[in-house]
PDB file of N, CA and C in Angstrom:
ATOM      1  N   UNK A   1      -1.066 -23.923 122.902  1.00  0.00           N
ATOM      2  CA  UNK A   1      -1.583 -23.852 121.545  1.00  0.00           C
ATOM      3  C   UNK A   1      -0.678 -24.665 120.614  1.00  0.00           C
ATOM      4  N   UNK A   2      -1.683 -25.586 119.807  1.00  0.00           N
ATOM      5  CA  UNK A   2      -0.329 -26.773 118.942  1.00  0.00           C
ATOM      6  C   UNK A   2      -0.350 -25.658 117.550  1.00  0.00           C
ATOM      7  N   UNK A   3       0.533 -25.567 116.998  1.00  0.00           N
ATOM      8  CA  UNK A   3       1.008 -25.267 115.526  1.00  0.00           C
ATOM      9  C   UNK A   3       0.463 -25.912 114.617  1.00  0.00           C
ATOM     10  N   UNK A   4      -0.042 -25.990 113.987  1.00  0.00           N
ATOM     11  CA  UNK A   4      -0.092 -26.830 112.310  1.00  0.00           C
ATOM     12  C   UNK A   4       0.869 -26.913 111.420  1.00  0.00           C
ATOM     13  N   UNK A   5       0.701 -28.095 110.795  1.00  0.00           N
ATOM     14  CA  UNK A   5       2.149 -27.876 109.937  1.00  0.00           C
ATOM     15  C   UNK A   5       1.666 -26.628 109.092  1.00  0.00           C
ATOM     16  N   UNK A   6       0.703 -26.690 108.475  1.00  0.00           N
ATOM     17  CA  UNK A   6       0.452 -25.532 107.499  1.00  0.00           C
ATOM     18  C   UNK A   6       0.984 -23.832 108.167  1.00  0.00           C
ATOM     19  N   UNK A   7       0.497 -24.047 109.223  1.00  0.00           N
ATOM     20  CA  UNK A   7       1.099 -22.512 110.003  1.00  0.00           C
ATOM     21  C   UNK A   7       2.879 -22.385 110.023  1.00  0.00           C
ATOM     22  N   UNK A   8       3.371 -23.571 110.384  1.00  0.00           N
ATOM     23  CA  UNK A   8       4.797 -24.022 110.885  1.00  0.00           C
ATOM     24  C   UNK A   8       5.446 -23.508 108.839  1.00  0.00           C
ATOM     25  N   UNK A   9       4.321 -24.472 108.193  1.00  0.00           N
ATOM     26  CA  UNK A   9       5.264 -23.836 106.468  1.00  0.00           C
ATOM     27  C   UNK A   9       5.339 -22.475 105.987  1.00  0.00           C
ATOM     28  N   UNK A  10       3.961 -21.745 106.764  1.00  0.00           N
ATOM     29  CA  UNK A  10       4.108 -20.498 106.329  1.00  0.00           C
ATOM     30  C   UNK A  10       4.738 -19.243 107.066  1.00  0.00           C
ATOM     31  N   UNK A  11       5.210 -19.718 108.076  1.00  0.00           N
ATOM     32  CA  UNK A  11       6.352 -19.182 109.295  1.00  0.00           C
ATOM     33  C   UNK A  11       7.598 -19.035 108.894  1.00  0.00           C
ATOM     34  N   UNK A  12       8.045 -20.364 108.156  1.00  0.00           N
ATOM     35  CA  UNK A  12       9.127 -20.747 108.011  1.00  0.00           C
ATOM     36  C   UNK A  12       9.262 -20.070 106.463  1.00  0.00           C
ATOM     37  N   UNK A  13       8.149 -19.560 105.208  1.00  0.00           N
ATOM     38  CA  UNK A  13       8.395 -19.053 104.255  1.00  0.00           C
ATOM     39  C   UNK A  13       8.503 -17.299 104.474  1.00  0.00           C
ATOM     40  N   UNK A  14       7.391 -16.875 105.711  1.00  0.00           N
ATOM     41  CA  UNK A  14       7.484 -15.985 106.490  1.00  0.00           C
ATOM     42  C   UNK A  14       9.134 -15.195 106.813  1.00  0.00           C
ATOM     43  N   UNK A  15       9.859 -16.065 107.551  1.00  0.00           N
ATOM     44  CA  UNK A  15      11.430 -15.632 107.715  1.00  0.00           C
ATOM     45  C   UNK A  15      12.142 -15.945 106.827  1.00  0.00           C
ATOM     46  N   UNK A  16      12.006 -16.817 105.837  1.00  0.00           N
ATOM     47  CA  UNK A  16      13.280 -16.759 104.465  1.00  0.00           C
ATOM     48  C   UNK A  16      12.807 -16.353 103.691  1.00  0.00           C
ATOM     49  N   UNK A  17      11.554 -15.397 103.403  1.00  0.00           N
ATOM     50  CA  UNK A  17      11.616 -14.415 102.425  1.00  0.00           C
ATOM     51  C   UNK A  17      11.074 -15.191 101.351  1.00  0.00           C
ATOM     52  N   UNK A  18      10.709 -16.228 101.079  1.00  0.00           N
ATOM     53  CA  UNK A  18      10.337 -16.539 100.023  1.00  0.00           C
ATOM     54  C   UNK A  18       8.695 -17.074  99.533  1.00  0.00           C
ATOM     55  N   UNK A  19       7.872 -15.948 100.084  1.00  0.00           N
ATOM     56  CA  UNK A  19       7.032 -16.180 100.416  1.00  0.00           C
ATOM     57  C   UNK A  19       6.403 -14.842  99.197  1.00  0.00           C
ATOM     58  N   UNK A  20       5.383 -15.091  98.773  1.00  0.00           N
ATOM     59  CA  UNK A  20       5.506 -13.827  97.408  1.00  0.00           C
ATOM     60  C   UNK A  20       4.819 -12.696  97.538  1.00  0.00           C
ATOM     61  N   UNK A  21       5.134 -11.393  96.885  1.00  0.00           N
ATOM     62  CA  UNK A  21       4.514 -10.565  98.199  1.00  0.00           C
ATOM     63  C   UNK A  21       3.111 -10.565  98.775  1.00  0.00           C
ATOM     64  N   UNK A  22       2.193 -11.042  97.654  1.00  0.00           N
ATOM     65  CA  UNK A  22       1.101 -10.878  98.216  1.00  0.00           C
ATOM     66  C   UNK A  22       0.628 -11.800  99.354  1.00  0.00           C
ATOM     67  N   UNK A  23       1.187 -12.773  99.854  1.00  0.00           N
ATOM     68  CA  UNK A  23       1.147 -13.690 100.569  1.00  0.00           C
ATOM     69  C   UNK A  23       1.680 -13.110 102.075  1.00  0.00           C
ATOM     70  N   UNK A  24       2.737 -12.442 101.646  1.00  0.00           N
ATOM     71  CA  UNK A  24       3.768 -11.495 102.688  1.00  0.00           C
ATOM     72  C   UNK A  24       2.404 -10.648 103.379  1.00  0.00           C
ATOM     73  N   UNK A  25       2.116 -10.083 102.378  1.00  0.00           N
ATOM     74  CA  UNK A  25       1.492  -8.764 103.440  1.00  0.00           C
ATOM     75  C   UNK A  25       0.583  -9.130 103.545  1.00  0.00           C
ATOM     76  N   UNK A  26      -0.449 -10.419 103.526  1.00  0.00           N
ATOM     77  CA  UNK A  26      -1.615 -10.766 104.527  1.00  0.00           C
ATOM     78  C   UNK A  26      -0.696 -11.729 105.813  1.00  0.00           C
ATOM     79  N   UNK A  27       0.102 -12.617 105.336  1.00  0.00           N
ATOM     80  CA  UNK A  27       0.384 -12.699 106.711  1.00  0.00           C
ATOM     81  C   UNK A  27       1.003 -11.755 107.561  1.00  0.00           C
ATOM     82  N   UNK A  28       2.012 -10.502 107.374  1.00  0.00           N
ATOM     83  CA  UNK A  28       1.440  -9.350 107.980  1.00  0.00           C
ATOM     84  C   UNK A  28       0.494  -8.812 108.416  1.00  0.00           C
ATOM     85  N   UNK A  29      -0.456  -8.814 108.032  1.00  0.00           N
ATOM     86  CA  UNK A  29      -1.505  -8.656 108.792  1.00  0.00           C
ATOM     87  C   UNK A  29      -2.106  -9.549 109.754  1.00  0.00           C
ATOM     88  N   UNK A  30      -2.220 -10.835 109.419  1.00  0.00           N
ATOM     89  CA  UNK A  30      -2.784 -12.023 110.380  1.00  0.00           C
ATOM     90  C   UNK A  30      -1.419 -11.908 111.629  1.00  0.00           C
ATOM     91  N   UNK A  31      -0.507 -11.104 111.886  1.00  0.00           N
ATOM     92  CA  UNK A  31       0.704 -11.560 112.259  1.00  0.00           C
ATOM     93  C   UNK A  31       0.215 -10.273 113.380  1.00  0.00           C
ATOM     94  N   UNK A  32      -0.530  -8.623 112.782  1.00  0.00           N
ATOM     95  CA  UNK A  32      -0.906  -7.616 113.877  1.00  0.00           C
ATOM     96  C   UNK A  32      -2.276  -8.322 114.477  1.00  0.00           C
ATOM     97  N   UNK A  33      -3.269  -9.029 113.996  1.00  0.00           N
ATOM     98  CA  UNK A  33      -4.649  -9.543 114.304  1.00  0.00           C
ATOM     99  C   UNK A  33      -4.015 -10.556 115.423  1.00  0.00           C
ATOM    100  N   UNK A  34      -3.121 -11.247 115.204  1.00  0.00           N
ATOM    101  CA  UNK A  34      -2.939 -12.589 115.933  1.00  0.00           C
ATOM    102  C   UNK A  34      -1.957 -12.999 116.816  1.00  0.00           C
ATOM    103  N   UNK A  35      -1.917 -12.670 118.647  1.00  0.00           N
ATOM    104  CA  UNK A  35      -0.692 -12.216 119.027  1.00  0.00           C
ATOM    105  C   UNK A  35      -0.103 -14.394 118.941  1.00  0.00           C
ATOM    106  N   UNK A  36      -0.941 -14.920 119.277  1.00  0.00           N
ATOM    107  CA  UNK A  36      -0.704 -16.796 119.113  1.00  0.00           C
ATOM    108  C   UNK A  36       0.114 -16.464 117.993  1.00  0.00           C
ATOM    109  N   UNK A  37       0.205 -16.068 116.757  1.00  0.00           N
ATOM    110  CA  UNK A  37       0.885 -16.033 115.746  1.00  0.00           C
ATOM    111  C   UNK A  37       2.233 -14.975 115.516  1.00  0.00           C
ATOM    112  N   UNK A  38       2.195 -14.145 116.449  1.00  0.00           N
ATOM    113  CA  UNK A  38       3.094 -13.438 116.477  1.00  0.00           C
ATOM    114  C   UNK A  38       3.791 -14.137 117.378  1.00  0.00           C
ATOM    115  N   UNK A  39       3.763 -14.548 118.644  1.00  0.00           N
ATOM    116  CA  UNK A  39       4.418 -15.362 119.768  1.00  0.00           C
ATOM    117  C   UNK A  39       5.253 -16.837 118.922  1.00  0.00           C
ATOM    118  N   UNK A  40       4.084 -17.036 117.836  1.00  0.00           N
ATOM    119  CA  UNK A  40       5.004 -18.244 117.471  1.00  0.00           C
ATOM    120  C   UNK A  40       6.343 -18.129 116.409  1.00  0.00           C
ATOM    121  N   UNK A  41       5.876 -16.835 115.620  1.00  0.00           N
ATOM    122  CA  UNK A  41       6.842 -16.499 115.041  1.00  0.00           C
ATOM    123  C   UNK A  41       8.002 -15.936 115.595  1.00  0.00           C
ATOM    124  N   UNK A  42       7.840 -15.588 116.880  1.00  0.00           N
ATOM    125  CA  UNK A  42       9.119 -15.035 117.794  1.00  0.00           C
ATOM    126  C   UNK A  42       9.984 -16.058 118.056  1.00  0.00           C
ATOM    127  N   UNK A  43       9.034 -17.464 118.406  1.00  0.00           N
ATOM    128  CA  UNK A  43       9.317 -18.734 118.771  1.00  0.00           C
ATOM    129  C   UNK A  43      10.675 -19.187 117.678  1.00  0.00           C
ATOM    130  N   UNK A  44       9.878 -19.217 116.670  1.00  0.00           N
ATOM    131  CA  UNK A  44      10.358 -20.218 115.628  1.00  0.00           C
ATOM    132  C   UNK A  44      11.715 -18.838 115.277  1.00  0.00           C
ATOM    133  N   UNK A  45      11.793 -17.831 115.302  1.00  0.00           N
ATOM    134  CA  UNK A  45      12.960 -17.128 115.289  1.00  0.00           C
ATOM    135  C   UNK A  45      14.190 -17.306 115.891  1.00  0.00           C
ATOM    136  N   UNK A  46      13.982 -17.242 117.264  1.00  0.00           N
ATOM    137  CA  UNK A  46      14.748 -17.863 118.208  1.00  0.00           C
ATOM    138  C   UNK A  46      15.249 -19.429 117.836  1.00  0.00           C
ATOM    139  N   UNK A  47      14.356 -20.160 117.622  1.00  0.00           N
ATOM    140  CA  UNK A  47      15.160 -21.235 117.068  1.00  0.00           C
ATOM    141  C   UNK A  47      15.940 -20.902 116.085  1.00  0.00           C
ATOM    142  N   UNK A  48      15.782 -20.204 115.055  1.00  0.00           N
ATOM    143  CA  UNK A  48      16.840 -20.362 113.740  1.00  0.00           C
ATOM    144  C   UNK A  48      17.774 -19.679 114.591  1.00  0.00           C
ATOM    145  N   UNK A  49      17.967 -19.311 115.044  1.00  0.00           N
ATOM    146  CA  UNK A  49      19.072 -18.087 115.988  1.00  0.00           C
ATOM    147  C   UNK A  49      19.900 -19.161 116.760  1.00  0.00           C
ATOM    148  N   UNK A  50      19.286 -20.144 117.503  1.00  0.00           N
ATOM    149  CA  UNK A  50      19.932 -20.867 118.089  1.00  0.00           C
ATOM    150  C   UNK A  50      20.481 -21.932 117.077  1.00  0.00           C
ATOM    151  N   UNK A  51      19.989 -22.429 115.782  1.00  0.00           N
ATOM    152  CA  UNK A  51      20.413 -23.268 115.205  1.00  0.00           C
ATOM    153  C   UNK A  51      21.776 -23.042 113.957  1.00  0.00           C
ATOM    154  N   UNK A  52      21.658 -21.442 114.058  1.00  0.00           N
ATOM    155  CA  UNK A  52      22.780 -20.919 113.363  1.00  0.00           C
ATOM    156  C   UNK A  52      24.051 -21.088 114.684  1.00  0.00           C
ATOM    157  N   UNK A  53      23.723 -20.356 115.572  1.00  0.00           N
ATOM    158  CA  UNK A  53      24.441 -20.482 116.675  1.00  0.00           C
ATOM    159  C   UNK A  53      25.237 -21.688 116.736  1.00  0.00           C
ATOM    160  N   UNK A  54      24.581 -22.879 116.819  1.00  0.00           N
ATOM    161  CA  UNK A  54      25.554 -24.163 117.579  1.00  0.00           C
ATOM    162  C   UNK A  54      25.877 -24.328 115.603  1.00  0.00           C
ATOM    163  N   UNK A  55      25.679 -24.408 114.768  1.00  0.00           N
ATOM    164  CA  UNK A  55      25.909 -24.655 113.261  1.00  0.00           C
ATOM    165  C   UNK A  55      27.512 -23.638 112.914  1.00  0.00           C
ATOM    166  N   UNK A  56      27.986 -22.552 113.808  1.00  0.00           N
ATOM    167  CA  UNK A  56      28.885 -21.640 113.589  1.00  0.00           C
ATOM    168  C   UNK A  56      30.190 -22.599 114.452  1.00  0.00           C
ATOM    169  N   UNK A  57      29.195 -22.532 115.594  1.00  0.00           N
ATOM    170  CA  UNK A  57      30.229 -23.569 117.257  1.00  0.00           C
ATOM    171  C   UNK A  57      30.752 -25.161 116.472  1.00  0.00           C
ATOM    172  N   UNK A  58      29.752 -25.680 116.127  1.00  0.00           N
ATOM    173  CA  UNK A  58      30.381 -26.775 115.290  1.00  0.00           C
ATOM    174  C   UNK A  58      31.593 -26.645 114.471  1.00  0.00           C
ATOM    175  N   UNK A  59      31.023 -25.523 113.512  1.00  0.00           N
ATOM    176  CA  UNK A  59      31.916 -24.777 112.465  1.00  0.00           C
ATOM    177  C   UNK A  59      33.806 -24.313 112.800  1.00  0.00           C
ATOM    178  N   UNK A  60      33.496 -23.903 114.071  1.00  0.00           N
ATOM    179  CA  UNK A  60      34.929 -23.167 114.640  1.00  0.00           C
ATOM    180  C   UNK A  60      35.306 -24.544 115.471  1.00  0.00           C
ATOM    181  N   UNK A  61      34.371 -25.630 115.976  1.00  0.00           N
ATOM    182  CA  UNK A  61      35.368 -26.838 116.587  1.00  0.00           C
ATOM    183  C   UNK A  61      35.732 -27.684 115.365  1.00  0.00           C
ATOM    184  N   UNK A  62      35.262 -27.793 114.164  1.00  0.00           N
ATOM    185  CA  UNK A  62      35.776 -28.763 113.091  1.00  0.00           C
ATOM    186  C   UNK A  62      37.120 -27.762 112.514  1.00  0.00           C
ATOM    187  N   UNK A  63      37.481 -26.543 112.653  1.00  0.00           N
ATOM    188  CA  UNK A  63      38.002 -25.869 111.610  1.00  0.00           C
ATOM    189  C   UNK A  63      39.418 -25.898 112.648  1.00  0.00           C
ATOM    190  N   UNK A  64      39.047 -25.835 114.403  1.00  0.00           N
ATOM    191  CA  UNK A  64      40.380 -25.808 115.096  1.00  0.00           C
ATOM    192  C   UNK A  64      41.109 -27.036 114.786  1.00  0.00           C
ATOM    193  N   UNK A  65      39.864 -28.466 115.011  1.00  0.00           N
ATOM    194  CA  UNK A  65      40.880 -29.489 114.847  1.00  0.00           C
ATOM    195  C   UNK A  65      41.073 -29.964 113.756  1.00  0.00           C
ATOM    196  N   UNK A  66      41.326 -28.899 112.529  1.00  0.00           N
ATOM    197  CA  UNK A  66      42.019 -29.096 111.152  1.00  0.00           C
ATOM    198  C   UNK A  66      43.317 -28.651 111.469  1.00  0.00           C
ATOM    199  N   UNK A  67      43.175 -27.334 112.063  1.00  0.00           N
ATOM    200  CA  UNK A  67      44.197 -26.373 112.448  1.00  0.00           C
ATOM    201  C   UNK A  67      45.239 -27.180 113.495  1.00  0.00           C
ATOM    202  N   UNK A  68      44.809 -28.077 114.263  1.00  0.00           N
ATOM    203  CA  UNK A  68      45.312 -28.348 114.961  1.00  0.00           C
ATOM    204  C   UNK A  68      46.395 -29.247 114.796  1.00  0.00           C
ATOM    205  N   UNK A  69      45.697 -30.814 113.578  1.00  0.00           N
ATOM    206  CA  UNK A  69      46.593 -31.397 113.350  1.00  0.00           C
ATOM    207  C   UNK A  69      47.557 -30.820 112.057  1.00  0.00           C
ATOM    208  N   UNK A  70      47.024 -29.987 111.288  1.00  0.00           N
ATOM    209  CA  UNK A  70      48.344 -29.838 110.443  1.00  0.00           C
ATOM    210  C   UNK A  70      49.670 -28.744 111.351  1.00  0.00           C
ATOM    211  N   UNK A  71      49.220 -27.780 112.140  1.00  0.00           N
ATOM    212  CA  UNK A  71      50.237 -27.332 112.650  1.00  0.00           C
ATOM    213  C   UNK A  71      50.846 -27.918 113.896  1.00  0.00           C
ATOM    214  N   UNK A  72      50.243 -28.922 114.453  1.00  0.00           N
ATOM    215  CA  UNK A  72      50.983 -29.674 115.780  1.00  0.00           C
ATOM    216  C   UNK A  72      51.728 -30.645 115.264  1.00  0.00           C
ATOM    217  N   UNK A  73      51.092 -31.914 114.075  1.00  0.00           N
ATOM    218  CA  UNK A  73      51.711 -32.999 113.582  1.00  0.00           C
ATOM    219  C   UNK A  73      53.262 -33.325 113.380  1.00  0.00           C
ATOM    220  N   UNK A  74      53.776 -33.654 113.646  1.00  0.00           N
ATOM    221  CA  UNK A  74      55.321 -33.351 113.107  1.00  0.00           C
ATOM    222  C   UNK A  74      55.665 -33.835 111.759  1.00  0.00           C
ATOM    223  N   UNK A  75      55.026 -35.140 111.649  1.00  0.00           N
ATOM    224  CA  UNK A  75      54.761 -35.593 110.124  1.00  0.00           C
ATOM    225  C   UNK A  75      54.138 -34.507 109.048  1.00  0.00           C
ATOM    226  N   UNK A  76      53.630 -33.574 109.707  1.00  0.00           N
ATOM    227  CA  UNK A  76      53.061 -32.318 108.368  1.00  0.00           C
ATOM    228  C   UNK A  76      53.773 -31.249 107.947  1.00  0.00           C
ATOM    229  N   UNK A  77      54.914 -31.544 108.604  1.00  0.00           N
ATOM    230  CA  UNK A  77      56.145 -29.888 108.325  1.00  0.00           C
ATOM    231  C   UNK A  77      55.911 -29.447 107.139  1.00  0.00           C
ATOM    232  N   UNK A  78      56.269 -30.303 106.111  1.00  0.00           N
ATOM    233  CA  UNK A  78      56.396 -29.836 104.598  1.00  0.00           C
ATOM    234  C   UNK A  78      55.555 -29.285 104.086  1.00  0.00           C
ATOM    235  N   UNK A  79      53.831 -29.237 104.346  1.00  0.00           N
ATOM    236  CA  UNK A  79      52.573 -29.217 104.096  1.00  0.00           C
ATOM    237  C   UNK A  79      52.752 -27.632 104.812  1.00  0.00           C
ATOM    238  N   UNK A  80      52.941 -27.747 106.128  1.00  0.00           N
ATOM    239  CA  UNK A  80      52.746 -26.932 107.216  1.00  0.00           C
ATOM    240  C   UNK A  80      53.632 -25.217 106.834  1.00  0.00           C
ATOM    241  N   UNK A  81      54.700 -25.963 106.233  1.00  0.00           N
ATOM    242  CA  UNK A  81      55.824 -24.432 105.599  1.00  0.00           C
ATOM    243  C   UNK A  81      54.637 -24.575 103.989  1.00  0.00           C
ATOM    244  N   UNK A  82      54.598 -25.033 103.486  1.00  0.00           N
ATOM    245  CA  UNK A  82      53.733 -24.415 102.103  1.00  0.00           C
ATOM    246  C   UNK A  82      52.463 -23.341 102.137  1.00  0.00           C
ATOM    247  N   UNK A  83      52.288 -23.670 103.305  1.00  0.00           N
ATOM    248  CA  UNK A  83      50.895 -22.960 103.785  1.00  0.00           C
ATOM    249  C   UNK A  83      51.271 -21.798 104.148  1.00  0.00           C
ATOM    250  N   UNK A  84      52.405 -21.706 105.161  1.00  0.00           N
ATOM    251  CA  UNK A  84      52.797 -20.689 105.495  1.00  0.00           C
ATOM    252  C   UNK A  84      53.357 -19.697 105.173  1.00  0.00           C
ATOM    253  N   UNK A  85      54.037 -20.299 103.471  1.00  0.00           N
ATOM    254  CA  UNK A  85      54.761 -19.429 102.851  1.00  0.00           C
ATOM    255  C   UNK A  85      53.401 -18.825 101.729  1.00  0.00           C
ATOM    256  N   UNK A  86      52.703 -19.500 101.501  1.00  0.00           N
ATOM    257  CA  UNK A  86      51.057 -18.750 100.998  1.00  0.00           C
ATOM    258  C   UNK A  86      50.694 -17.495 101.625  1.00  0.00           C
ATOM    259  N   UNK A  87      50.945 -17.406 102.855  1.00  0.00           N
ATOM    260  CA  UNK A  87      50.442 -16.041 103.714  1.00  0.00           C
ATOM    261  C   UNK A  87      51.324 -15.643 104.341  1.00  0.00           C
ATOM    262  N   UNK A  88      53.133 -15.783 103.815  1.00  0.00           N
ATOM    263  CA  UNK A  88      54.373 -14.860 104.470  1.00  0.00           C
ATOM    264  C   UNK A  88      53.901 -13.612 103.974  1.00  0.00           C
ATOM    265  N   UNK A  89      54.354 -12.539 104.366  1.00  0.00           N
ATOM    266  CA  UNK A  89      54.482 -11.076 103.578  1.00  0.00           C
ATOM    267  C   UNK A  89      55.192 -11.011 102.956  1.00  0.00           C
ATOM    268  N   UNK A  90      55.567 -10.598 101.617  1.00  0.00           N
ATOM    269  CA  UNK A  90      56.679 -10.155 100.779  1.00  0.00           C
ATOM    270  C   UNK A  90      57.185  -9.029 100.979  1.00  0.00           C
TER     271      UNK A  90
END
């Protein structure tokens, strides 16, 4: 079964909520009438799930190799103690 974009826009207003209510609760309903439409909305869920997913993984490999060169660098000492004295304990 192909999607329409029109189905694909109202899926996608469907999960971010910004869809107004009265719009909400008929596609609620077309969503118990229509399992093609429920299957696709499971679909298109799973994607945002996976696209947060690798968007976090990106997130924690750009943030190590920040981490990486200011505390490995030897040229960054001075930088490297300022930071550190930001989050010593008193």
């Amino acid at each position: 079964m192909r999607t329409s974009l029109n189905e694909l826009r109202e899926m996608e207003g469907f999960l971010s909520g910004t869809m107004k209510p009265g719009e909400t609760l008929l596609f609620r309903a077309r969503l118990l009438l229509n399992p093609g439409l429920r299957r696709n909305v499971s679909l298109l869920r799973r994607c945002h799930a996976v696209i947060r997913w690798y968007g976090r993984k990106e997130l924690k490999e750009k943030i190590q190799s920040v981490h990486n060169r200011v505390f490995t660098d030897p040229s960054r000492t001075t930088y490297r103690s300022s930071i550190e004295q930001l989050f010593h304990k008193r």
